[in-house]
PDB file of N, CA and C in Angstrom:
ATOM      1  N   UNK A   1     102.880  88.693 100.821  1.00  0.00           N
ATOM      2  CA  UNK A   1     104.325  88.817 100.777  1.00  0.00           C
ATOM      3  C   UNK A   1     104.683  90.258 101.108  1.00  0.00           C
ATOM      4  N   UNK A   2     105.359  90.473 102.125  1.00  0.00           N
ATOM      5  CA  UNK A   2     106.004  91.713 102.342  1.00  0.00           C
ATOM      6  C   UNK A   2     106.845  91.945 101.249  1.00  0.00           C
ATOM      7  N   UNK A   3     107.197  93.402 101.315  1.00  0.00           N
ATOM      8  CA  UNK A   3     108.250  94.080 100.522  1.00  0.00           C
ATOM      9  C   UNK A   3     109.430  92.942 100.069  1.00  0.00           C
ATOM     10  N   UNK A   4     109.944  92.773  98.607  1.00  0.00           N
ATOM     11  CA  UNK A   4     111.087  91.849  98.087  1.00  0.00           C
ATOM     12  C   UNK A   4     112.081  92.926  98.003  1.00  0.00           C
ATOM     13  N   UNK A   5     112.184  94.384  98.483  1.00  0.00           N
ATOM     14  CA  UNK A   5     113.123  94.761  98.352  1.00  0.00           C
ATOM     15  C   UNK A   5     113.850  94.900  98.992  1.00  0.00           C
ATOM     16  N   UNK A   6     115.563  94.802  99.524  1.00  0.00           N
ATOM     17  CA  UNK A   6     116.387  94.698 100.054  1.00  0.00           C
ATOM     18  C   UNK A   6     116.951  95.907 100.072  1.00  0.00           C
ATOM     19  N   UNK A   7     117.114  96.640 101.816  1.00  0.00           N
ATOM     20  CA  UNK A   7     118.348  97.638 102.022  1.00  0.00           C
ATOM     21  C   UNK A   7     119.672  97.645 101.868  1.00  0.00           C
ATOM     22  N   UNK A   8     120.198  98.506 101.300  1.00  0.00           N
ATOM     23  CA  UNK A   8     121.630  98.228 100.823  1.00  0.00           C
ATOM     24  C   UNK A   8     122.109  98.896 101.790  1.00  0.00           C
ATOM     25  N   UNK A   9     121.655  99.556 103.122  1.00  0.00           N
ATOM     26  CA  UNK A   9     122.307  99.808 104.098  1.00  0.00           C
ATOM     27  C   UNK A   9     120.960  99.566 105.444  1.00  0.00           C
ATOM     28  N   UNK A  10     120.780  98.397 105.978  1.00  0.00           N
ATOM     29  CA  UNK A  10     119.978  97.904 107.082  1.00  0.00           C
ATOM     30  C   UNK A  10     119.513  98.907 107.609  1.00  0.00           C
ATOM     31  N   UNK A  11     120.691  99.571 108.331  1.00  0.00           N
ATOM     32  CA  UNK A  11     120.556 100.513 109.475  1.00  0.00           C
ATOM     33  C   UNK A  11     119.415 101.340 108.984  1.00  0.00           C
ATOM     34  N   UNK A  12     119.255 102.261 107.713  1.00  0.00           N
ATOM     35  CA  UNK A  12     118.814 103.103 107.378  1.00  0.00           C
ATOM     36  C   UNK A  12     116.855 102.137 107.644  1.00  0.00           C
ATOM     37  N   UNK A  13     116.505 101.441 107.664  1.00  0.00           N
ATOM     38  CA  UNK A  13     115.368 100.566 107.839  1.00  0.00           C
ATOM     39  C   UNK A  13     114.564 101.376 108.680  1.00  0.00           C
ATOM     40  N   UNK A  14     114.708 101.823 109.837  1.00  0.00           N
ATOM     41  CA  UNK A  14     113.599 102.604 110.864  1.00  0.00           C
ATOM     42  C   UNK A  14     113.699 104.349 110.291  1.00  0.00           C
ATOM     43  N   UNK A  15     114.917 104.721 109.508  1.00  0.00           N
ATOM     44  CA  UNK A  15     114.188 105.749 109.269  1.00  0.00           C
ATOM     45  C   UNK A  15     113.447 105.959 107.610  1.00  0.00           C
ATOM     46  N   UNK A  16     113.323 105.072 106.923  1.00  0.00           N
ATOM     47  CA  UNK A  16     112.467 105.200 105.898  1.00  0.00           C
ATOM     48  C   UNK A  16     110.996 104.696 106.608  1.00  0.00           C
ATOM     49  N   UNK A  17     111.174 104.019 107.640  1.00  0.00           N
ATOM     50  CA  UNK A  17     109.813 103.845 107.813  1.00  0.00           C
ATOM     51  C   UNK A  17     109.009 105.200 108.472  1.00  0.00           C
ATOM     52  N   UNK A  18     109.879 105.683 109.301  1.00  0.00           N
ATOM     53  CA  UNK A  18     109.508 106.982 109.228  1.00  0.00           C
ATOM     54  C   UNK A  18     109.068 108.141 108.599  1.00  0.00           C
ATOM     55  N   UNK A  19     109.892 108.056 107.192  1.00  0.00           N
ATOM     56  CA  UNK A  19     109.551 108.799 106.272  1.00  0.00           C
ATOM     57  C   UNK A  19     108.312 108.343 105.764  1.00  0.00           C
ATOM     58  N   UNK A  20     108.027 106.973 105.516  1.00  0.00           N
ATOM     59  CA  UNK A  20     106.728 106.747 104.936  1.00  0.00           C
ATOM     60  C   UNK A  20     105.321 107.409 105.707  1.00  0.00           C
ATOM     61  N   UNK A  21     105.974 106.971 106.821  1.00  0.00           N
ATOM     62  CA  UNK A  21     104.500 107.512 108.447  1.00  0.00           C
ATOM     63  C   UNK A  21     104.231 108.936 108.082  1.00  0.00           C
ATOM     64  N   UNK A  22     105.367 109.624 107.620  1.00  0.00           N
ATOM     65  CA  UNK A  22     105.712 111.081 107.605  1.00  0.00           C
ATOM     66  C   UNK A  22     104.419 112.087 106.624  1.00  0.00           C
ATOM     67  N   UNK A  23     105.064 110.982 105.262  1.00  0.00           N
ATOM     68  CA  UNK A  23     104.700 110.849 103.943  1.00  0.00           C
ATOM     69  C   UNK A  23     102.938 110.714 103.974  1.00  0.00           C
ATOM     70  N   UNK A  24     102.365 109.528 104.598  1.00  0.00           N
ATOM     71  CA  UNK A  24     101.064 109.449 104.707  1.00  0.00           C
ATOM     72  C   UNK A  24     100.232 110.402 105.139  1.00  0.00           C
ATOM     73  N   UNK A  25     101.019 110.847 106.472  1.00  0.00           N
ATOM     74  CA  UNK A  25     100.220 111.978 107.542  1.00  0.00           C
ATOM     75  C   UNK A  25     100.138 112.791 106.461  1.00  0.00           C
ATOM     76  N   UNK A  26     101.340 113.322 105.901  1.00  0.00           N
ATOM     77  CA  UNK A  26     100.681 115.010 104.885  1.00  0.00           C
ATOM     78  C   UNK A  26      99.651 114.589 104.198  1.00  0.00           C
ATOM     79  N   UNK A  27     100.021 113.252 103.531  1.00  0.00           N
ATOM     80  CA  UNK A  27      98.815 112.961 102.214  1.00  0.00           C
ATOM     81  C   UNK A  27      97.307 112.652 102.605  1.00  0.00           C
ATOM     82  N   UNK A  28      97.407 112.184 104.015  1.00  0.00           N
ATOM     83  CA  UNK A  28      96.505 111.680 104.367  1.00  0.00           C
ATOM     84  C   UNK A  28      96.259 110.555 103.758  1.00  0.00           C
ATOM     85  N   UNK A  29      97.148 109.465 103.690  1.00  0.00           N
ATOM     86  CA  UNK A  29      96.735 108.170 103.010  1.00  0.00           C
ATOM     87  C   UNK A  29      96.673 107.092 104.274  1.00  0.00           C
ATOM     88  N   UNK A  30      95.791 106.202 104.445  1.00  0.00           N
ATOM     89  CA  UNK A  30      96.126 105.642 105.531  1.00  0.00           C
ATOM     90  C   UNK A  30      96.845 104.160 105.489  1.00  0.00           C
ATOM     91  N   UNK A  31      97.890 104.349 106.446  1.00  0.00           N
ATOM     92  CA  UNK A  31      98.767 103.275 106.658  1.00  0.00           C
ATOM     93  C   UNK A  31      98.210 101.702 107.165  1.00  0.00           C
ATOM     94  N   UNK A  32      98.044 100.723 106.479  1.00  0.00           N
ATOM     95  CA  UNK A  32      97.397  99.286 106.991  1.00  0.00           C
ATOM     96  C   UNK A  32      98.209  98.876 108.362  1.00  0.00           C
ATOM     97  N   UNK A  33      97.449  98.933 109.054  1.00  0.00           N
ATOM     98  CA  UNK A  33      98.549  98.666 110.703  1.00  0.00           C
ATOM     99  C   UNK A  33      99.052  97.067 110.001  1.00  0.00           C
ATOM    100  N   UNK A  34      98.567  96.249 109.701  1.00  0.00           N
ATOM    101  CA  UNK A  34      99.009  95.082 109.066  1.00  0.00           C
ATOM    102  C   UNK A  34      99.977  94.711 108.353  1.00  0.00           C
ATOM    103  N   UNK A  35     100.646  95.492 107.471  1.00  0.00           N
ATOM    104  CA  UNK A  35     101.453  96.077 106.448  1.00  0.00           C
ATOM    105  C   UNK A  35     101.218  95.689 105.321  1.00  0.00           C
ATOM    106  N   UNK A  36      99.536  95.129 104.986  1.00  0.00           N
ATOM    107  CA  UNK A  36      99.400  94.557 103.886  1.00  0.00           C
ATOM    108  C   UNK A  36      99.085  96.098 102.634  1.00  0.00           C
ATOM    109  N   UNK A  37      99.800  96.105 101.724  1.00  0.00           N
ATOM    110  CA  UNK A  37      99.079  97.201 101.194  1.00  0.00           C
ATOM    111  C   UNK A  37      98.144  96.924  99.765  1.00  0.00           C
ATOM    112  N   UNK A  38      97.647  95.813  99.879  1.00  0.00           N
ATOM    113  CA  UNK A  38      96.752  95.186  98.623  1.00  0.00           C
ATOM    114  C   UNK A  38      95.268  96.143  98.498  1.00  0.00           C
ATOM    115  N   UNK A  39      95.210  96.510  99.868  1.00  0.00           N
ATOM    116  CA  UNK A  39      93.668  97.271  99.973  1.00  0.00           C
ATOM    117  C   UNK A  39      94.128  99.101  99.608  1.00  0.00           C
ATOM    118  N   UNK A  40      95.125  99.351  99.560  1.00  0.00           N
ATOM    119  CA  UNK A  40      95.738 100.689  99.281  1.00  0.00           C
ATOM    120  C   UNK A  40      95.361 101.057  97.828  1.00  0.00           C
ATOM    121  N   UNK A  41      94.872 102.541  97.612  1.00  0.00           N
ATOM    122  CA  UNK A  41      94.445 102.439  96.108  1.00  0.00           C
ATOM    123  C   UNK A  41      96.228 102.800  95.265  1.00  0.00           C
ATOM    124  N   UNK A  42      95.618 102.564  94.267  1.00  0.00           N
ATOM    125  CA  UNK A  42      96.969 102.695  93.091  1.00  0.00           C
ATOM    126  C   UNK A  42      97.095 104.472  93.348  1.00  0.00           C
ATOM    127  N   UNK A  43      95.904 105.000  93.410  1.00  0.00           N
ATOM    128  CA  UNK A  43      96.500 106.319  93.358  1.00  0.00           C
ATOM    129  C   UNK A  43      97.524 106.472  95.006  1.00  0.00           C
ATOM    130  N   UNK A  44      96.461 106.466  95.842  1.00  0.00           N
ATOM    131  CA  UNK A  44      97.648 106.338  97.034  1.00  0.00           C
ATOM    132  C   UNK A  44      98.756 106.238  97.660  1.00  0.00           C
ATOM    133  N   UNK A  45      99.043 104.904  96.565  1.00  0.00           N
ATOM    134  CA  UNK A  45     100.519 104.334  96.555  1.00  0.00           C
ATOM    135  C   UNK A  45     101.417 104.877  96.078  1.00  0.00           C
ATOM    136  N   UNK A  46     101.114 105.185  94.912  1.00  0.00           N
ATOM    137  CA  UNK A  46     101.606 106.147  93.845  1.00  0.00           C
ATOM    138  C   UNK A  46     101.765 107.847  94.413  1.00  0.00           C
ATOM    139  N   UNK A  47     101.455 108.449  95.388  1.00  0.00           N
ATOM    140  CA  UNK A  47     101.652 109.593  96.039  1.00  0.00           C
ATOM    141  C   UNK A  47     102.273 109.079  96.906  1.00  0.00           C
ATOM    142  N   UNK A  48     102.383 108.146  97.647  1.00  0.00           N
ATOM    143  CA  UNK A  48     103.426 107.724  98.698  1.00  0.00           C
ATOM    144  C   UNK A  48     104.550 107.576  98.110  1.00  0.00           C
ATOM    145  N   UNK A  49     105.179 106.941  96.801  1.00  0.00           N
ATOM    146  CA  UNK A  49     105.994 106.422  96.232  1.00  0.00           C
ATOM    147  C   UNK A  49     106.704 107.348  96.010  1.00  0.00           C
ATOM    148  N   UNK A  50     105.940 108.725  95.196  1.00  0.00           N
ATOM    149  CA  UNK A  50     106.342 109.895  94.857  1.00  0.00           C
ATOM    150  C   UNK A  50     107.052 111.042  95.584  1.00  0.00           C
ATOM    151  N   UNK A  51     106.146 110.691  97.086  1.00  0.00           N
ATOM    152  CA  UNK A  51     106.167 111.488  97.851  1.00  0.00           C
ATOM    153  C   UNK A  51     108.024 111.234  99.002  1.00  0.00           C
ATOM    154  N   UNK A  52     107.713 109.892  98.788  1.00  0.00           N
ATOM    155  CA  UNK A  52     109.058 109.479  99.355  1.00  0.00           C
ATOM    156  C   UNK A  52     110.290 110.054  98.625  1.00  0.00           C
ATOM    157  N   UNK A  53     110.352 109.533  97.432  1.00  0.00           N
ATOM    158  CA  UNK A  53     111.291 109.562  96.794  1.00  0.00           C
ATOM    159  C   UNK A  53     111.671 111.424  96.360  1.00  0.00           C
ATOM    160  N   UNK A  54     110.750 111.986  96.307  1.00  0.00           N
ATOM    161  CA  UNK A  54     111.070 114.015  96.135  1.00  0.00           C
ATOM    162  C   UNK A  54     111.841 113.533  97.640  1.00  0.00           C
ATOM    163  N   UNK A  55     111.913 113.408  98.608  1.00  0.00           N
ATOM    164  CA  UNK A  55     112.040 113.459 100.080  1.00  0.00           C
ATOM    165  C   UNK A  55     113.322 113.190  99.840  1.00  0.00           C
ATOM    166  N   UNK A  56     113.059 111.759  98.904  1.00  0.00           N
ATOM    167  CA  UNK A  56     114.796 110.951  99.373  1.00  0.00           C
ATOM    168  C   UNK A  56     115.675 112.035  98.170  1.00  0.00           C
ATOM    169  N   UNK A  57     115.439 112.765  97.671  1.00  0.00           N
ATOM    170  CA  UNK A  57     116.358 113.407  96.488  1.00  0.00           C
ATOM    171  C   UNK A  57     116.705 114.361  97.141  1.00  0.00           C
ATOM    172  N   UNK A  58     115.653 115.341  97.669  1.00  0.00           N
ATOM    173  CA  UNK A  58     115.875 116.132  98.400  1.00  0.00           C
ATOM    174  C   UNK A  58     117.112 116.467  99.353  1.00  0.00           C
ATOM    175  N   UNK A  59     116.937 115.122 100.704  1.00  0.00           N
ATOM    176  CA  UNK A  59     118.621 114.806 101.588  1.00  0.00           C
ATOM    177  C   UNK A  59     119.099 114.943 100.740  1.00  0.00           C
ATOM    178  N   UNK A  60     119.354 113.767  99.787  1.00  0.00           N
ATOM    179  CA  UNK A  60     120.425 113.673  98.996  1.00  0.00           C
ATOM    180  C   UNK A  60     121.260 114.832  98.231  1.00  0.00           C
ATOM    181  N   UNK A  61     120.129 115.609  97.882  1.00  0.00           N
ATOM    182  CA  UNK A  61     120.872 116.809  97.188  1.00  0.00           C
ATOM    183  C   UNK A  61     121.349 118.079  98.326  1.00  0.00           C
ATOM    184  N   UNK A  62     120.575 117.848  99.849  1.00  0.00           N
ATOM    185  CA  UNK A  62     121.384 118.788 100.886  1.00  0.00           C
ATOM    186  C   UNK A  62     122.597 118.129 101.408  1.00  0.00           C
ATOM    187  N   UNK A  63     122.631 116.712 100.951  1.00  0.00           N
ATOM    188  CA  UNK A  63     123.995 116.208 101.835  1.00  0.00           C
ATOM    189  C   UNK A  63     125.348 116.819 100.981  1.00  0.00           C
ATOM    190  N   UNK A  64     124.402 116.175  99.516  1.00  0.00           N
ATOM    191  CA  UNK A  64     126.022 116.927  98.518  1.00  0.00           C
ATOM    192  C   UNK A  64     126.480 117.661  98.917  1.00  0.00           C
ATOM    193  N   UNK A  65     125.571 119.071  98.816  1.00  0.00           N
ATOM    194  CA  UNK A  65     125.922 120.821  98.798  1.00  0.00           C
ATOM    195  C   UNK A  65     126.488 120.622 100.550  1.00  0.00           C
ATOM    196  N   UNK A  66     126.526 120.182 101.565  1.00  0.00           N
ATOM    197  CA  UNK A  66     126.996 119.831 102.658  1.00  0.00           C
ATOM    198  C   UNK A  66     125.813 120.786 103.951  1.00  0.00           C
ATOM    199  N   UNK A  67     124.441 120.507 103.147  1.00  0.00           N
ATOM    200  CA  UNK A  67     123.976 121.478 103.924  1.00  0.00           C
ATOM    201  C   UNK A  67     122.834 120.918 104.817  1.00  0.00           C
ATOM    202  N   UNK A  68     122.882 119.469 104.844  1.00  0.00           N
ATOM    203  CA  UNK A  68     121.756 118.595 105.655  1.00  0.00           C
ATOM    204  C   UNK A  68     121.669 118.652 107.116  1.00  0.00           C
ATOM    205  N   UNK A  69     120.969 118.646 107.341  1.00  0.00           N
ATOM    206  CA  UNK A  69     120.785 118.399 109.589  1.00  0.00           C
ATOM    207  C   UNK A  69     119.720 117.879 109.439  1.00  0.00           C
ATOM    208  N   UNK A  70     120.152 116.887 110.618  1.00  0.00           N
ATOM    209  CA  UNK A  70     118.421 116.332 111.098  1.00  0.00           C
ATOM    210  C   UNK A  70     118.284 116.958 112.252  1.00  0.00           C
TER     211      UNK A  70
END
């Protein structure tokens, strides 16, 4: 079963996947071309998870202050 979680804005879909690709390369975790991630260790996941989300707070807190660019 792929991901049960639902975007609350679609569009945004190709660039979190980006961020994840992003996310792996630093960690060096490797991405299942398959998208199964059952063979992924818990620690792995868990630095991806982490790693996303500092990322996603991050924008979020340069968009507030009005200071974001991509």
């Amino acid at each position: 079963m792929a991901g049960s979680n639902q975007l609350i804005v679609p569009q945004a879909s190709q660039a979190l996947n980006q961020l994840k690709l992003e996310a792996a390369q630093e960690l060096g975790v490797q991405i299942p071309a398959d998208g199964y991630y059952g063979n992924v260790s818990t620690r792995d996941a868990g630095s991806l998870g982490g790693y996303i989300t500092k990322k996603l707070v991050q924008i979020a807190e340069q968009q507030l202050s009005g200071g974001y660019r991509q």
